[in-house]
Protein backbone atom coordinates (compact mmCIF):
# COMPACT_ATOMS: atom_id res chain seq x y z
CA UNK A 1 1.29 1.40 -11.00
CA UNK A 2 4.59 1.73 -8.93
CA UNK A 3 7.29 4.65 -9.40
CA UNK A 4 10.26 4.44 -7.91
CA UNK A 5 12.83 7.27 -6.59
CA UNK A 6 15.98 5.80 -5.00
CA UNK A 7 14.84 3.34 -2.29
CA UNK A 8 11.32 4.53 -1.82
CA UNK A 9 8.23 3.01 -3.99
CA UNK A 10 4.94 4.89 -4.65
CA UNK A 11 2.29 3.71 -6.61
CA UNK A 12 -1.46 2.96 -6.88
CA UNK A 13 -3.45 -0.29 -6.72
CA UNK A 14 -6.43 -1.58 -7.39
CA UNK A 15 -8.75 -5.03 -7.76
CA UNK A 16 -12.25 -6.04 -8.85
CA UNK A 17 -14.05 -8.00 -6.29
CA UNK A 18 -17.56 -9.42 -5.66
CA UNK A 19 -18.88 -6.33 -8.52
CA UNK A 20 -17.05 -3.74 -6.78
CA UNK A 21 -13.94 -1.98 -7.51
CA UNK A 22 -11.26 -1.21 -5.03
CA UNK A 23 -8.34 1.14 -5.02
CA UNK A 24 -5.59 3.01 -3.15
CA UNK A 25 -2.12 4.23 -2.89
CA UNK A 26 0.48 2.10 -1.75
CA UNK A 27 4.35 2.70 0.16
CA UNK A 28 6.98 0.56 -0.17
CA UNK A 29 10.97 0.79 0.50
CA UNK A 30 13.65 -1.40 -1.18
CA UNK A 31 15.44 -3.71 0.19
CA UNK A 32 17.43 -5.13 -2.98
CA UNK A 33 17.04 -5.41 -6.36
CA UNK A 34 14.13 -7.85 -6.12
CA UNK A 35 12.97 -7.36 -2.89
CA UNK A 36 10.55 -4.50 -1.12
CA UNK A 37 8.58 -4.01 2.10
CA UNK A 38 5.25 -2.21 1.27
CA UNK A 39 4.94 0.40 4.48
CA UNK A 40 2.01 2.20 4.13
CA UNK A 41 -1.55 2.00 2.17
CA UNK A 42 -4.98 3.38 1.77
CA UNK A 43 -7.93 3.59 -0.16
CA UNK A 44 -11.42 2.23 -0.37
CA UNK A 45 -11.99 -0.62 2.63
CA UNK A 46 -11.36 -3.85 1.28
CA UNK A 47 -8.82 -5.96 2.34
CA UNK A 48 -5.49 -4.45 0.89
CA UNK A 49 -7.16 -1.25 3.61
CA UNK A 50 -8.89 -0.10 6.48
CA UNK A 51 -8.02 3.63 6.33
CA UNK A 52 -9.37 6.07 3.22
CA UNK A 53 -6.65 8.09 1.56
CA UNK A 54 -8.49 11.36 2.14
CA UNK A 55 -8.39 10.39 6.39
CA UNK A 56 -4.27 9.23 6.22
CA UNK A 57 -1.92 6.10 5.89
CA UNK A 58 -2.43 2.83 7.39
CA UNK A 59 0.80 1.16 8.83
CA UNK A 60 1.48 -2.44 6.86
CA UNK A 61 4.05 -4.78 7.00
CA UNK A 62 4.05 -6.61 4.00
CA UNK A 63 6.27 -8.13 1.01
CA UNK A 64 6.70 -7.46 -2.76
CA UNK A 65 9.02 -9.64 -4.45
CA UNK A 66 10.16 -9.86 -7.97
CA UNK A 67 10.08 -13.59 -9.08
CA UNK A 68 11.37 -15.11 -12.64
CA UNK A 69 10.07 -11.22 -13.71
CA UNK A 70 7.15 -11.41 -12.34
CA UNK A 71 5.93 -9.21 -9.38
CA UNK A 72 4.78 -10.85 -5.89
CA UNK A 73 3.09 -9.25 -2.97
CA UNK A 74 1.92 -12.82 -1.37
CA UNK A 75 4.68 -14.87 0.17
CA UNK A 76 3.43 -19.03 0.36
CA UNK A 77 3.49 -20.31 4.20
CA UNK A 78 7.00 -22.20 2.74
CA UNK A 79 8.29 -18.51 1.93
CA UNK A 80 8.49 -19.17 -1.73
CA UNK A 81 7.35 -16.24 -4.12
CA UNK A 82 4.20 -16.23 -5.45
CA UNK A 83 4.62 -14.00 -8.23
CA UNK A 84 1.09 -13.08 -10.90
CA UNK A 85 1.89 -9.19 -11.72
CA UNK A 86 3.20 -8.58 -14.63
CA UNK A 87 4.86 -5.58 -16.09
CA UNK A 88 3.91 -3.54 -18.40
CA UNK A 89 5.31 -0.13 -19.67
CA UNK A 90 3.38 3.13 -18.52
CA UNK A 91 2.13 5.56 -21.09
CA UNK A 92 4.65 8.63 -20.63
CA UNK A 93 1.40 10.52 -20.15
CA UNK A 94 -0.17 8.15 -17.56
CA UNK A 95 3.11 8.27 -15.66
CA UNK A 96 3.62 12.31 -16.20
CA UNK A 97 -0.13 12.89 -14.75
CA UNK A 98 0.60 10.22 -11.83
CA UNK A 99 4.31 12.23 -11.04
CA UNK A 100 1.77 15.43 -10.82
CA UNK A 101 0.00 14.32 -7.86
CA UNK A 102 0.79 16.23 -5.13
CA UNK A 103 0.78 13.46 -2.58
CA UNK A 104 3.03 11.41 -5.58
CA UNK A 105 5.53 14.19 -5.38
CA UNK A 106 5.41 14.26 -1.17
CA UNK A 107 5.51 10.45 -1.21
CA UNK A 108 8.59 10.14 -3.44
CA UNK A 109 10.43 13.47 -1.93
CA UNK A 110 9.83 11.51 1.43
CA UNK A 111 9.01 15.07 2.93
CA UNK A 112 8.17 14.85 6.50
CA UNK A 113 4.49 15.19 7.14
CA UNK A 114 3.55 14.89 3.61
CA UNK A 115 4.11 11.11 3.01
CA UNK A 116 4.94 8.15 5.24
């Protein structure tokens, strides 16, 4: 689930892998209208993060693209989009209890020393 507040991106992510769920909090800023830089994650260890969100942010480098309306975090070695999310509209009351987090409401402020 990603919110969005001018350029910056917050959100929360997670995967099923190898019977065992994963999840975290993701950064991003935007570049364009289709085009983002995640900055910053946590959560469980897995791949997507080395770093739990109670112990801080890990630094990342990383795309998310929106492709034919579809959403992309994996670029192909030839740089074309490989786009599998698709999106779908948040309950108001899923988003409302999401905006309530404090570290939502630091990460989309973008208050110094409350959210990468």
């Amino acid at each position: 689930m990603l919110l969005q507040r001018g350029s910056r991106i917050c959100g929360t992510w997670f995967h099923f892998a190898s019977g065992k769920e994963y999840s975290g909090r993701i950064v991003a800023r935007a570049d364009s209208s289709s085009e983002a830089r995640r900055t910053h994650v946590c959560g469980r260890q897995s791949l997507e993060s080395d770093i739990e969100c109670e112990d801080g942010w890990q630094r990342i480098d990383k795309p998310l693209r929106i492709c034919k309306g579809q959403l992309s975090d994996l670029t192909r070695a030839d740089g074309s989009c490989f786009a599998y999310y698709h999106a779908v509209r948040m309950a108001d009351d899923r988003r409302d209890a999401l905006l309530a987090e404090p570290w939502m409401q630091a990460c989309l402020s973008g208050v110094p020393g409350d959210a990468p």
